[in-house]
Structure formats: C-alpha cells, structure tokens
C-alpha atoms as a PDB file:
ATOM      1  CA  UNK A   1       5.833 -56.864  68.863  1.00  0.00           C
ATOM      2  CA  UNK A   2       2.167 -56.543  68.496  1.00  0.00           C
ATOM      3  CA  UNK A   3      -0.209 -57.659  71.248  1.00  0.00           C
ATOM      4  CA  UNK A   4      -2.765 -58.415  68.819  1.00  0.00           C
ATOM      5  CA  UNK A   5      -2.328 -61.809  66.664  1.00  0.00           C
ATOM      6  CA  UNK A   6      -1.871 -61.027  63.365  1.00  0.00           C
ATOM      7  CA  UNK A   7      -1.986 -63.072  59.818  1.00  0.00           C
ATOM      8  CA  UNK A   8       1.767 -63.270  58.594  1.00  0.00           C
ATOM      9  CA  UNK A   9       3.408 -64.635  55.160  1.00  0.00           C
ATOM     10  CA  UNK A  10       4.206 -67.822  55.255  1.00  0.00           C
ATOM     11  CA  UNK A  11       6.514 -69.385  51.896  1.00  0.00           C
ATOM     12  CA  UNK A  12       6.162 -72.708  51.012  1.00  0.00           C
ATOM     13  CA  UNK A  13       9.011 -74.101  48.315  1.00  0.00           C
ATOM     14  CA  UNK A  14       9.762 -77.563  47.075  1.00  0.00           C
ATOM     15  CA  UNK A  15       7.225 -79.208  49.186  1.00  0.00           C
ATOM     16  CA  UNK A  16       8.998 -78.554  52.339  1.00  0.00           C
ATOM     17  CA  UNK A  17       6.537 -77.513  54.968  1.00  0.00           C
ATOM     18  CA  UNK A  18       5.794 -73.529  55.575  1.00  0.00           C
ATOM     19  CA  UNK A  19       7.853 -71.300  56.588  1.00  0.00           C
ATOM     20  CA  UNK A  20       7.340 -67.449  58.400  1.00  0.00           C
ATOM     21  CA  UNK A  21       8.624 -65.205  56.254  1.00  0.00           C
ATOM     22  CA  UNK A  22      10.931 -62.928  57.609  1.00  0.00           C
ATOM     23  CA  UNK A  23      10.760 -59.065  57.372  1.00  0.00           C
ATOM     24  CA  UNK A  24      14.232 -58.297  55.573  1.00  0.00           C
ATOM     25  CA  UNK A  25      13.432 -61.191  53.293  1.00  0.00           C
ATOM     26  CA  UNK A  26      12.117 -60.506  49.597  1.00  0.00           C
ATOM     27  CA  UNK A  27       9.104 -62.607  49.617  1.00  0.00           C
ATOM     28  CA  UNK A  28       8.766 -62.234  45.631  1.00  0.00           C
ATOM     29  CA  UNK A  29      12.459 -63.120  45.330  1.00  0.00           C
ATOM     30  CA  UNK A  30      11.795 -66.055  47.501  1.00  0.00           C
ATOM     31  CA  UNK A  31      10.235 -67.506  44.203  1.00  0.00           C
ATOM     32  CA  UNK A  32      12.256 -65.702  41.735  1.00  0.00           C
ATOM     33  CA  UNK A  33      15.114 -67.854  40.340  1.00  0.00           C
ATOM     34  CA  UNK A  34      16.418 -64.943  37.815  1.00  0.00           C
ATOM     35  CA  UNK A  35      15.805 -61.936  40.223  1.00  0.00           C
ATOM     36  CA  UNK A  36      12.828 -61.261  38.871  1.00  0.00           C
ATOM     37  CA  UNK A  37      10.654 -58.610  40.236  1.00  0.00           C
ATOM     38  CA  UNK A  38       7.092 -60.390  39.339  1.00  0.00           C
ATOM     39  CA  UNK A  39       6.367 -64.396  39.204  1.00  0.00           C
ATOM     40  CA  UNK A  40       3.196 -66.596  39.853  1.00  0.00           C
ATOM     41  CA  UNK A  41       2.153 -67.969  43.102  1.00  0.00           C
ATOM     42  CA  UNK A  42      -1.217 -69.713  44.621  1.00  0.00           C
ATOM     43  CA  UNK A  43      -2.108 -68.758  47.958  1.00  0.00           C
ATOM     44  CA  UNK A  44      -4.082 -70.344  50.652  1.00  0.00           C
ATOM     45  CA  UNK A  45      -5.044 -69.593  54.273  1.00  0.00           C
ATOM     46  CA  UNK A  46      -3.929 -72.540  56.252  1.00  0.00           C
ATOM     47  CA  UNK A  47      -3.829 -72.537  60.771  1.00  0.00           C
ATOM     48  CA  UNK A  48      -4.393 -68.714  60.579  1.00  0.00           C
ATOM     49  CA  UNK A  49      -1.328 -68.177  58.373  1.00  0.00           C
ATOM     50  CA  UNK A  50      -1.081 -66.733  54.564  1.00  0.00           C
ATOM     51  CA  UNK A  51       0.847 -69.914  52.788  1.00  0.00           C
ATOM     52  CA  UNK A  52       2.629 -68.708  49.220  1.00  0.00           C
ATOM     53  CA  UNK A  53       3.601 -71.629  47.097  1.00  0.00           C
ATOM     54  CA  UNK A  54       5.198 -71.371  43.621  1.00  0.00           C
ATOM     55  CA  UNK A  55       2.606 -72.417  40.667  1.00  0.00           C
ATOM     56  CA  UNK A  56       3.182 -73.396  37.058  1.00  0.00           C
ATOM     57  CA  UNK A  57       3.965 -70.527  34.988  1.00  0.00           C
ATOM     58  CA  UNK A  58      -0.106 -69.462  33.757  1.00  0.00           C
ATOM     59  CA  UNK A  59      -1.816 -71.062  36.267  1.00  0.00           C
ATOM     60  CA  UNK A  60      -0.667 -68.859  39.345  1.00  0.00           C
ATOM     61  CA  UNK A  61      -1.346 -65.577  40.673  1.00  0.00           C
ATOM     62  CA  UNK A  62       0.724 -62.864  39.764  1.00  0.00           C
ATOM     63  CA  UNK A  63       3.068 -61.420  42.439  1.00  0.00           C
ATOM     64  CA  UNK A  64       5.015 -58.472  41.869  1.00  0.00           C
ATOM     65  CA  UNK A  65       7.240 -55.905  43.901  1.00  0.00           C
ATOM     66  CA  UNK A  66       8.710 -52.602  42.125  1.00  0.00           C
ATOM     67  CA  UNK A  67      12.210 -52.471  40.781  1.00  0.00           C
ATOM     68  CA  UNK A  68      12.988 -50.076  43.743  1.00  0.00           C
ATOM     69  CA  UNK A  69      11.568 -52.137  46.297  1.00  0.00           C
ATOM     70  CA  UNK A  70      13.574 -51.666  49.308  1.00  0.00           C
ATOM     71  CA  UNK A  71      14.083 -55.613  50.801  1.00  0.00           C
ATOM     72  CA  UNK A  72      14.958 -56.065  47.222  1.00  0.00           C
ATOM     73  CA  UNK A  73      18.423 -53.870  47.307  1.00  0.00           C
ATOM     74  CA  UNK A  74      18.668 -54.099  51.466  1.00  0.00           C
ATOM     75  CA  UNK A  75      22.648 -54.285  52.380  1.00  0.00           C
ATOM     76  CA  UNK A  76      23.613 -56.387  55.203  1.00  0.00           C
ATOM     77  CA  UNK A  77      24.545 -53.742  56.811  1.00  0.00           C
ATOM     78  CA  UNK A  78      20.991 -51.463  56.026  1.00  0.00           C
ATOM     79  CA  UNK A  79      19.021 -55.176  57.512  1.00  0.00           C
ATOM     80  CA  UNK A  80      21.299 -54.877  60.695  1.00  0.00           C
ATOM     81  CA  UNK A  81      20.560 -51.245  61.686  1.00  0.00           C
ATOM     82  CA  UNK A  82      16.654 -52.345  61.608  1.00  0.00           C
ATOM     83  CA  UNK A  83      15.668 -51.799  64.999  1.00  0.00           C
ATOM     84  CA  UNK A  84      15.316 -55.472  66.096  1.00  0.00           C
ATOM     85  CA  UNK A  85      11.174 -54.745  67.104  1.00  0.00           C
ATOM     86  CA  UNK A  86      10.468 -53.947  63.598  1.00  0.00           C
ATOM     87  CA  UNK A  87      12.651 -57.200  62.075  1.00  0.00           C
ATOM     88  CA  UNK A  88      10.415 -59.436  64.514  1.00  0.00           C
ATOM     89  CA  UNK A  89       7.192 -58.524  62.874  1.00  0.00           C
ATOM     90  CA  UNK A  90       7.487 -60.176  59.854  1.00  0.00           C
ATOM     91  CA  UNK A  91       5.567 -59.705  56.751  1.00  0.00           C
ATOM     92  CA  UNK A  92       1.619 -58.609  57.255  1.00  0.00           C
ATOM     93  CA  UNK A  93      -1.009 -59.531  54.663  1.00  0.00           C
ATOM     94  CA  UNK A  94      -3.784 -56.876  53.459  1.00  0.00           C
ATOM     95  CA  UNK A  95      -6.592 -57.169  51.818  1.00  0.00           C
ATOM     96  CA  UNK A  96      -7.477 -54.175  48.658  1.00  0.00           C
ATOM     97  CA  UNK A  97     -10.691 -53.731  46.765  1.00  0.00           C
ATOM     98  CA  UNK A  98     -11.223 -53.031  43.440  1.00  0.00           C
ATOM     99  CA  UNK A  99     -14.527 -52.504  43.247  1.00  0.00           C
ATOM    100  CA  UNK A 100     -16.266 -51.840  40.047  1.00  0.00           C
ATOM    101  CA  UNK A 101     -19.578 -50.689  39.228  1.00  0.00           C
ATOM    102  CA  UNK A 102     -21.502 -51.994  36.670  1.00  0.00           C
ATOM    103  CA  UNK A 103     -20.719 -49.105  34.704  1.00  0.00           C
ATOM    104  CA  UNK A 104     -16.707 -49.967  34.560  1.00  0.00           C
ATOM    105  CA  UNK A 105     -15.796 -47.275  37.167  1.00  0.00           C
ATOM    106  CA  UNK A 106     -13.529 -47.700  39.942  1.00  0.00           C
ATOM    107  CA  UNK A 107     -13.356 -46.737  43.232  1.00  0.00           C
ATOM    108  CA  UNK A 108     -10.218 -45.397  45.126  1.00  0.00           C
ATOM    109  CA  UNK A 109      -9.729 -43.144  48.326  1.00  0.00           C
ATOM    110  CA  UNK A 110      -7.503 -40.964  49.255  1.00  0.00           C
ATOM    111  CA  UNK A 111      -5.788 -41.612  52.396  1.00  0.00           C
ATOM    112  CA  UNK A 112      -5.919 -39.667  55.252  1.00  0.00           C
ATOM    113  CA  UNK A 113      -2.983 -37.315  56.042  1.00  0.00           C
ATOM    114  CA  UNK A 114      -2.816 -37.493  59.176  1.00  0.00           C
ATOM    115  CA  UNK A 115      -2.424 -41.605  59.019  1.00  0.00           C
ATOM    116  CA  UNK A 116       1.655 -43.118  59.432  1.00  0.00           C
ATOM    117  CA  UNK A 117       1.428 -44.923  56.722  1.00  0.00           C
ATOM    118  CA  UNK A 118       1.237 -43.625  52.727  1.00  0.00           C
ATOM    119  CA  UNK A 119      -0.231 -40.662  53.607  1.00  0.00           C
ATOM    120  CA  UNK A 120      -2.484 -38.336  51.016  1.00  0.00           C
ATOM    121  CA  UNK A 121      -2.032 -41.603  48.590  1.00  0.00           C
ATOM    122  CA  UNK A 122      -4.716 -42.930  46.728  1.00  0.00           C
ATOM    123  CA  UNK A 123      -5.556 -46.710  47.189  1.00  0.00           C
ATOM    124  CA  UNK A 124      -8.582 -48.596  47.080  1.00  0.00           C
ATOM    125  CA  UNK A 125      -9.916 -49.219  50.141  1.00  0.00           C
ATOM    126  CA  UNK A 126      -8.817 -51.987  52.160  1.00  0.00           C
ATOM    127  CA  UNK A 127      -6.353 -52.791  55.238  1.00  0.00           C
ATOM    128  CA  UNK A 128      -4.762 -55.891  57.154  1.00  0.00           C
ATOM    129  CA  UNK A 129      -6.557 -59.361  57.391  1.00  0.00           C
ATOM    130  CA  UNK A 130      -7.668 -60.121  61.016  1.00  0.00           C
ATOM    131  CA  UNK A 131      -7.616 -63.713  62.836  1.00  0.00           C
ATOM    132  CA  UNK A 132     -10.622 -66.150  61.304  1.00  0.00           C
ATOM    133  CA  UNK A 133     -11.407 -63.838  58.625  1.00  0.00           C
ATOM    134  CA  UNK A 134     -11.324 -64.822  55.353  1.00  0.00           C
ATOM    135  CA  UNK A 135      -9.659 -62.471  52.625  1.00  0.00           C
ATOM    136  CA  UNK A 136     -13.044 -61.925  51.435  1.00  0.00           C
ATOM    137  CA  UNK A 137     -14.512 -61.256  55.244  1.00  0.00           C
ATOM    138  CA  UNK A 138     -11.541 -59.221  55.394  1.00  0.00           C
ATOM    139  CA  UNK A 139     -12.171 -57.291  51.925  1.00  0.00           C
ATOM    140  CA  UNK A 140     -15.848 -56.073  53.155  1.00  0.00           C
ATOM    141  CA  UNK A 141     -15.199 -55.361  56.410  1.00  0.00           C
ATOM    142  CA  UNK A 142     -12.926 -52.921  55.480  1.00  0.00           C
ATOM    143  CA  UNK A 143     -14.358 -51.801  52.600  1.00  0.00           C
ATOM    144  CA  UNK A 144     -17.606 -50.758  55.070  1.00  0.00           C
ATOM    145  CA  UNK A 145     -15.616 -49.485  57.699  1.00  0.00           C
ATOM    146  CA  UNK A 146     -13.599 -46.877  55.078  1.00  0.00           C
ATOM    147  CA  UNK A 147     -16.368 -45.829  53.011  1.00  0.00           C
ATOM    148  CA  UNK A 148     -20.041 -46.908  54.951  1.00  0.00           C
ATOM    149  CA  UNK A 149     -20.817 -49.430  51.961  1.00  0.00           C
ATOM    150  CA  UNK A 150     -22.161 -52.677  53.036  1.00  0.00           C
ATOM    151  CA  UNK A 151     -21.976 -55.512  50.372  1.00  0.00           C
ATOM    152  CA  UNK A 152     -23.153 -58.805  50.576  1.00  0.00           C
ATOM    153  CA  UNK A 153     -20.761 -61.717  50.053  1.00  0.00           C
ATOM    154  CA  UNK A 154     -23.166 -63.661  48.100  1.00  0.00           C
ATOM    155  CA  UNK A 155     -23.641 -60.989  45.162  1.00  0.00           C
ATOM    156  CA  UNK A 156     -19.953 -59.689  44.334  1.00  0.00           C
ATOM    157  CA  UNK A 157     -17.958 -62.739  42.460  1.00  0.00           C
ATOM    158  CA  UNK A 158     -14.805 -61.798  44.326  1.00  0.00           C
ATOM    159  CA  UNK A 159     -11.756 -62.458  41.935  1.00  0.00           C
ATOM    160  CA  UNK A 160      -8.243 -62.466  43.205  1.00  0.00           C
ATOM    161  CA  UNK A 161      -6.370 -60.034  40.939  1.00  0.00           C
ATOM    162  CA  UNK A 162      -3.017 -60.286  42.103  1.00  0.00           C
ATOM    163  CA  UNK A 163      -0.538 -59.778  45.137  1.00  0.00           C
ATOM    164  CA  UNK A 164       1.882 -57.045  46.082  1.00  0.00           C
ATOM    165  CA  UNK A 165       4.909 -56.732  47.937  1.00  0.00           C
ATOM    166  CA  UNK A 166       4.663 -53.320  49.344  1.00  0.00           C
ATOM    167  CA  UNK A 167       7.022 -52.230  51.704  1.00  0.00           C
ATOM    168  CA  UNK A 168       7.157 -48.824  53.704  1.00  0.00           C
ATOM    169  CA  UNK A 169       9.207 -46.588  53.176  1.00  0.00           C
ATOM    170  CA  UNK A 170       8.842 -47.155  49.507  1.00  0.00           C
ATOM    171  CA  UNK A 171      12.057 -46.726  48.464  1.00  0.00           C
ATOM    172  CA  UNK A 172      15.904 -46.698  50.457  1.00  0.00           C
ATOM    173  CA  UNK A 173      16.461 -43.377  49.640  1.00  0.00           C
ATOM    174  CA  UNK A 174      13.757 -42.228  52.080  1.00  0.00           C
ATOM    175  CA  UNK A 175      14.742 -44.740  54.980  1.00  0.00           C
ATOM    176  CA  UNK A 176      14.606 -48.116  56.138  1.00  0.00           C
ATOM    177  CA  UNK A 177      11.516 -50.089  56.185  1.00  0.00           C
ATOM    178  CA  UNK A 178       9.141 -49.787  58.598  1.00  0.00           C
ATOM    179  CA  UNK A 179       6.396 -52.189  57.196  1.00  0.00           C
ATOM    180  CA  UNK A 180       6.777 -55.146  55.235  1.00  0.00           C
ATOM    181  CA  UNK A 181       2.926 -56.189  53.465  1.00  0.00           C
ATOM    182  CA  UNK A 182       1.754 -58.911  50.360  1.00  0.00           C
ATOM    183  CA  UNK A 183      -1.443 -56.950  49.990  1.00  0.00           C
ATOM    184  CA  UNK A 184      -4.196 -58.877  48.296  1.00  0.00           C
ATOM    185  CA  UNK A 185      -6.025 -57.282  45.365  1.00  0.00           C
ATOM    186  CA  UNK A 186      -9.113 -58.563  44.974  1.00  0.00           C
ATOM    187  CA  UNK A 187     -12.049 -57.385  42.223  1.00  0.00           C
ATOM    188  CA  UNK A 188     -15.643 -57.135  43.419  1.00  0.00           C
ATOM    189  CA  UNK A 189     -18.553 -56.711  40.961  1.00  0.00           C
ATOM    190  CA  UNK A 190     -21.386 -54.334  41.821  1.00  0.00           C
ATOM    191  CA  UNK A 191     -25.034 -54.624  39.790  1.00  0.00           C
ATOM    192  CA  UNK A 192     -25.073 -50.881  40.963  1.00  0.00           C
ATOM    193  CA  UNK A 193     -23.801 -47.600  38.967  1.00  0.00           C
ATOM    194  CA  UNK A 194     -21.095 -45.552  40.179  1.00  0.00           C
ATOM    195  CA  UNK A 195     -24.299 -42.652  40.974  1.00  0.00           C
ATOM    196  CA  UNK A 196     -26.138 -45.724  43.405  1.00  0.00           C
ATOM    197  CA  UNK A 197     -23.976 -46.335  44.848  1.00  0.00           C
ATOM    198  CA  UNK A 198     -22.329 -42.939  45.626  1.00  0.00           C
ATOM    199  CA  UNK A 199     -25.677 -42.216  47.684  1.00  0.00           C
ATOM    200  CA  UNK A 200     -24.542 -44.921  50.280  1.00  0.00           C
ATOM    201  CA  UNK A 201     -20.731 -43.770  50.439  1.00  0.00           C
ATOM    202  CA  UNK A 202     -20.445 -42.540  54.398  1.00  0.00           C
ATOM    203  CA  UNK A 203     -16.404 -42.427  54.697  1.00  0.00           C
ATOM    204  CA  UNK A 204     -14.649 -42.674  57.655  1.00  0.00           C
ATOM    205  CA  UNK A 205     -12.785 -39.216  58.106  1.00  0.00           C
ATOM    206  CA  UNK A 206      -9.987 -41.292  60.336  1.00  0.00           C
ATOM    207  CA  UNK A 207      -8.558 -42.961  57.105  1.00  0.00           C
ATOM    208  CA  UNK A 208     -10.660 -41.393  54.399  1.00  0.00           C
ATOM    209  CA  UNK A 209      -9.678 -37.832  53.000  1.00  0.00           C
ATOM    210  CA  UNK A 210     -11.418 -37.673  49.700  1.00  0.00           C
ATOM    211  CA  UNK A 211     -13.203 -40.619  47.152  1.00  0.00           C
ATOM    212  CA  UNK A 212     -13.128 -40.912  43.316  1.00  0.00           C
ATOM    213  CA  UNK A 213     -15.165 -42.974  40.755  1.00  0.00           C
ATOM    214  CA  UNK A 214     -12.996 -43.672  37.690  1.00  0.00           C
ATOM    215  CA  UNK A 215     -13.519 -44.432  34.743  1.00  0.00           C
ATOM    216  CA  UNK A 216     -10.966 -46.686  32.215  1.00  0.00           C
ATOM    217  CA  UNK A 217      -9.490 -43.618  30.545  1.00  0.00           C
ATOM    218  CA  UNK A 218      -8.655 -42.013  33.562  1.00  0.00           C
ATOM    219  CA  UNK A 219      -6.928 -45.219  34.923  1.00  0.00           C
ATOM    220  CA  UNK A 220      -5.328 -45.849  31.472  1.00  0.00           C
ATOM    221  CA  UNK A 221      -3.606 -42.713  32.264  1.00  0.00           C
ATOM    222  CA  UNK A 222      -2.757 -43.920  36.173  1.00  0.00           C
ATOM    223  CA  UNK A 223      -1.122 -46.469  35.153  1.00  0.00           C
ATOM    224  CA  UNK A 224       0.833 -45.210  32.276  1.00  0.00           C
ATOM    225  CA  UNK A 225       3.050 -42.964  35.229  1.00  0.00           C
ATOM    226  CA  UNK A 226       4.991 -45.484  36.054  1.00  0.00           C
ATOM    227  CA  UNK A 227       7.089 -45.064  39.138  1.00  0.00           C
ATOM    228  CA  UNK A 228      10.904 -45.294  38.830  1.00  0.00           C
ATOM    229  CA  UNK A 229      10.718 -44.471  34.963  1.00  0.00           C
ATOM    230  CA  UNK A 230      10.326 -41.759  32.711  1.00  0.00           C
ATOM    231  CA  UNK A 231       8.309 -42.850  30.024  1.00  0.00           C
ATOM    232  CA  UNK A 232       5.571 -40.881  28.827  1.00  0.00           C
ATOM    233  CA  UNK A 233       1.898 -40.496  30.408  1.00  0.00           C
ATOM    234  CA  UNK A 234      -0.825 -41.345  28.351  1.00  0.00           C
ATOM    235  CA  UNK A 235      -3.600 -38.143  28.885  1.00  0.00           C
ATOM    236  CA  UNK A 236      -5.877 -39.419  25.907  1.00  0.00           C
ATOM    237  CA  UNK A 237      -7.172 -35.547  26.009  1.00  0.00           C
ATOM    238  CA  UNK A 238      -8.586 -35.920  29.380  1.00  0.00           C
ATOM    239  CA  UNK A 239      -9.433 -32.870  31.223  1.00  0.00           C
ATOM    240  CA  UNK A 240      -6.924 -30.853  33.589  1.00  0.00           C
ATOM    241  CA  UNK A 241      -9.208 -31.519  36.640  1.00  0.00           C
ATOM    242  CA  UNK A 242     -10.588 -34.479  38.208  1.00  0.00           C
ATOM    243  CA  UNK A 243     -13.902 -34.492  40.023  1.00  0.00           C
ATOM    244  CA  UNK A 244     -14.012 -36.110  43.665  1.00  0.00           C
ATOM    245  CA  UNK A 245     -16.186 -36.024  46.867  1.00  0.00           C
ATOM    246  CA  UNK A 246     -13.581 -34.246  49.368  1.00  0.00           C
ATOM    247  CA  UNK A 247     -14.310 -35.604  52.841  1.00  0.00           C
ATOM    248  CA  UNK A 248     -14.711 -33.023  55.883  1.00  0.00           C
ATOM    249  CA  UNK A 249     -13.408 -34.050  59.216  1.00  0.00           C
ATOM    250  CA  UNK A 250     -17.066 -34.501  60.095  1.00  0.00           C
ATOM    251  CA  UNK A 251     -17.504 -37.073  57.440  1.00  0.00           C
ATOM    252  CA  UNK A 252     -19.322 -35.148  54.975  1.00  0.00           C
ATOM    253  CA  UNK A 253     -18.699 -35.207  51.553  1.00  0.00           C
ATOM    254  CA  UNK A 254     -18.758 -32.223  49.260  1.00  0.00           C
ATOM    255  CA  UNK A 255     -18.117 -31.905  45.617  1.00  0.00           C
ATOM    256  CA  UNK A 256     -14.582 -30.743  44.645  1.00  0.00           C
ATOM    257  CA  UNK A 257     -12.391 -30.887  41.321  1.00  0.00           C
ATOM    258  CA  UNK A 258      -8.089 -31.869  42.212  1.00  0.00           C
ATOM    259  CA  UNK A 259      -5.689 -31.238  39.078  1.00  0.00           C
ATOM    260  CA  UNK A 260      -5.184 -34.205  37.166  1.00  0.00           C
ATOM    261  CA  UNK A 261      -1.220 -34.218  37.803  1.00  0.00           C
ATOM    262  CA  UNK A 262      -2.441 -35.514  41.416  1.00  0.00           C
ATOM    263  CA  UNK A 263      -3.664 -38.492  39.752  1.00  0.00           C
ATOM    264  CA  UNK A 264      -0.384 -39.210  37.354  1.00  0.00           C
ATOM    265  CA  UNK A 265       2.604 -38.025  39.607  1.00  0.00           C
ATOM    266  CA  UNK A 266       5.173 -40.692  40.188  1.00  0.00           C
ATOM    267  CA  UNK A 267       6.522 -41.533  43.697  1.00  0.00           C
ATOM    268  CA  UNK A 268       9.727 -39.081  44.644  1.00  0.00           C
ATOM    269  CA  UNK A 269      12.942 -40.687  45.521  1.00  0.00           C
ATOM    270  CA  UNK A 270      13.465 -38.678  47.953  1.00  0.00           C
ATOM    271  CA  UNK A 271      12.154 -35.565  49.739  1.00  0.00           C
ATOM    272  CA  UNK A 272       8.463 -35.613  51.489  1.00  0.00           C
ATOM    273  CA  UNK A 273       5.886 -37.891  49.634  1.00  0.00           C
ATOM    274  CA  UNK A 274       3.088 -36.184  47.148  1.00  0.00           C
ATOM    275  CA  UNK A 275      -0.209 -36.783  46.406  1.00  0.00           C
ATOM    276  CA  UNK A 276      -0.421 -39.493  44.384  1.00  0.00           C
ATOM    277  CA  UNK A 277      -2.015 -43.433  43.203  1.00  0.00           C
ATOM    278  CA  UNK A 278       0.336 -45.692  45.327  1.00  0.00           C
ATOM    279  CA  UNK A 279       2.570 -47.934  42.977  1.00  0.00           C
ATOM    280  CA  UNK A 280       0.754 -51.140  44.175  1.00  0.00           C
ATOM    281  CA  UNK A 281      -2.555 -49.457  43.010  1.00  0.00           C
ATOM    282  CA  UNK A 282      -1.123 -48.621  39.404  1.00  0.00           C
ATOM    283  CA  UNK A 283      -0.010 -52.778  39.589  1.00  0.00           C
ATOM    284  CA  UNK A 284      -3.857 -53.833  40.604  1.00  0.00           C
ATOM    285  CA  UNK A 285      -5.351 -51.221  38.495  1.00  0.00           C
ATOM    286  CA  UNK A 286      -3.245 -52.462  35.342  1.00  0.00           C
ATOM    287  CA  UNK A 287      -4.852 -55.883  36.065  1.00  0.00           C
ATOM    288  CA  UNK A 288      -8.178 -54.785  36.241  1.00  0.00           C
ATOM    289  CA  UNK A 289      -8.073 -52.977  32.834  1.00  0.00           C
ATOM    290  CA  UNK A 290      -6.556 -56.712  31.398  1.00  0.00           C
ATOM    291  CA  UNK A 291     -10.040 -57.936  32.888  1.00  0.00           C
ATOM    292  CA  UNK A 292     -12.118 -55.880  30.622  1.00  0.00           C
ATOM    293  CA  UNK A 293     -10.183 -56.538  27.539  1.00  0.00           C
ATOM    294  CA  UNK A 294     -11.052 -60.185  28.083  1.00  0.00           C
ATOM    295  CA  UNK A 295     -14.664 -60.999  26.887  1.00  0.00           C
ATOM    296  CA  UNK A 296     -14.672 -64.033  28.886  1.00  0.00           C
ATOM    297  CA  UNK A 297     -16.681 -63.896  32.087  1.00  0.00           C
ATOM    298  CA  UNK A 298     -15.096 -63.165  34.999  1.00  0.00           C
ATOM    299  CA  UNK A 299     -14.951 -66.868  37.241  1.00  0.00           C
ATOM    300  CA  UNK A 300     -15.557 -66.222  40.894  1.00  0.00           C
ATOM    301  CA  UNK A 301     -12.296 -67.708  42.811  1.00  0.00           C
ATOM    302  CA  UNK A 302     -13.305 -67.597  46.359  1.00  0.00           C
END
C-alpha cells in the first residue's frame, strides 16, 4: 500500500451510507442495472473521499467505462491471481483538463515514454487528486506542473464534463490490472488563443513528450476511431501530418509534424501499446465537441 494518503472512490446507493470501492469492483456497473457500460452519477468530495451517488436519468454526470474494460469481464479466478498489494489499493480518482482556447482548440500531451503508465499516449494533462485539494485545485496544479501554464481559478468557469473508469492494463488480453482510476474530465475556458498561450507552455520533460493544439476537425476525426470497433474514421480531408511542439529532454520545445494515423489509431488488443489518444480522451473529447454544438452558455459547476 501507499505511504502517502490518497483520495479513493467511494459508492453511495439507496441512501445507505458510503462505501470504498474496491479495486476488482466495476464502479460504473455498481450503478448499472442492465450492464450498461455508461450511466449518470453526481459526485461530491465528502471527509477526503470521492462519494458517487446515482442521479435521475438527465440530471447526472455521465460515467462511462469501454466495452473492453477489464473489471468489467474479470473471472473469479483472473480477481484472485491479483497480487493482494494491488487489490488493497482501491480505486484512485484523477483529475483531466480540457482546456480550450478561445479560439475552440484543444490542448493534449503526449505522455512520456519512459512513464509506467499509458506510455507515448496522448491525454490532456492532468493526474491524481491529492489530500485537501479540490478537483479544481487539483486540475491546475497539474495542469502547471505538466505544461508551465499557470491559470487562475477565478477566470476559467471550470465545467465537469464527465467521469471515466479507466483501468490499466486497458484491456485482459494484455494482463491484469494494475491501476484502477474514475478520472475527472473537467473543461476550462481560456480568454487566450491557442498562439498566447503557446508562448507560456514550459512542459515538464518527466511526463511531457510532445504538445498539440487542436482544432474541432481534427478531434472530430479522434473520436471517430473508436477503440474495440471497426467503423470508419472520419478524415474530413485533413492533412497526412499533424503539427506539434516535440519536447527535448531539456524541456525545450521545437516544431515538428507526426503522421496523422498517430492521432486516429485504435488501442491494440494485444502486443506492445502504440502511439495513440487514450480511449478515455476520445470519451472527454466527444463531450467537449457536444459543448460547442450547444449555443447555450456554458454554466460554471464548481
């Protein structure tokens, strides 16, 4: 077990009072009553734990985890070979930002390879939510310490997207699970361009191996590669390279151009990982695009 405290899941059903959520149990199935692999949940940070209560269908928070998602299809058998450290740690919570600029662009970074976790995977930036923080605290602290920008609380209407159950390995084909998160994706507004705020991007070479800016069309396409199917991916005659800031161990950033395919590859079942947007990006990102459909403003939520 970790030394350091950490925010866990708690589930909260049918009034009863909270309960840890354990790390071979589906926290989205928790609230599923058909199997479902999304449903709607409010959430609340209660005595330094991350409560989950069902809400009214339209009034919640959407919380989704793949079709392939390995708790999901755990055997009895699979749960028991768990070594019994990683089965005490219960489920972590993490905080993502979506960022956007106020020219509708997006930021996401590409993580480092030499990191356990997702490797070479493109996420926004973001990591785990630390004692007394709040998930916005949380948000911008690691937002700063991945990429050097500093935000102010009081100028980003921070808007819980929705929540993920990610789980690492992704899939059982590639091994039991090693991490069990509900990562928290949360939408930040910026009064700056893309360019502004570009100049202030210092990334931390640690966890940060390259940085992108994009736009709706190329997340249209992102999204459209769904993992775990084989429909079609929606190009909308972009262009076969991508332009990012490639990150030197140093920290410096230097223009570069990565094939698009990096950007719409779909997570192997097997075999080493690629480059590619994690699936609980595509999820977040698909929400974001809903955001900017709706004409309505966006209502600050925290």
């Amino acid at each position: 077990m970790d030394k350091v405290r950490r925010i866990l899941v708690h589930i909260c059903k049918d009034r009863a009072a909270p309960q840890r959520a354990q790390f071979v149990q589906s926290v989205t199935g928790h609230f599923s009553e058909r199997g479902d692999d999304e449903v709607e949940v409010s959430c609340s940070l209660e005595k330094q734990q991350f409560v989950l209560y069902r809400a009214d269908r339209g009034r919640g928070t959407p919380l989704k985890r793949p079709a392939f998602c390995p708790i999901k299809h755990l055997s009895v058998t699979e749960a028991a070979a768990i070594p019994l450290d990683v089965q005490q740690r219960g489920v972590d919570v993490g905080v993502a930002i979506i960022l956007q600029t106020a020219n509708q662009r997006v930021l996401l970074t590409r993580r480092a390879k030499e990191l356990r976790i997702f490797p070479n995977v493109w996420v926004p930036p973001g990591g785990h939510l630390e004692p007394d923080e709040t998930l916005l605290e949380a948000g911008l602290r690691e937002l700063q310490e991945e990429t050097g920008l500093r935000l102010e609380p009081q100028g980003v209407s921070p808007k819980v997207l929705g929540l993920w159950e990610s789980v690492f390995p992704p899939m059982l084909s590639r091994g039991l699970p090693q991490r069990h998160h509900i990562v928290v994706y949360m939408l930040l507004l910026s009064p700056l361009s893309h360019l502004q705020l570009q100049a202030s991007l210092s990334p931390s070479p640690a966890e940060v191996s390259a940085c992108l800016w994009a736009d709706s069309r190329l997340v249209r396409a992102v999204v459209s590669a769904v993992d775990g199917e084989d429909g079609d991916v929606h190009l909308q005659d972009l262009q076969s390279s991508v332009s990012v800031s490639q990150v030197s161990s140093e920290g410096a950033l230097s223009d570069s151009t990565l094939p698009l395919e990096a950007f719409v590859s779909r997570a192997p079942v097997s075999g080493p990982d690629v480059e590619r947007v994690s699936t609980g990006t595509k999820f977040a990102l698909e929400l974001w695009l809903k955001t900017l459909e709706d004409p309505r403003p966006l209502t600050p939520d925290l």
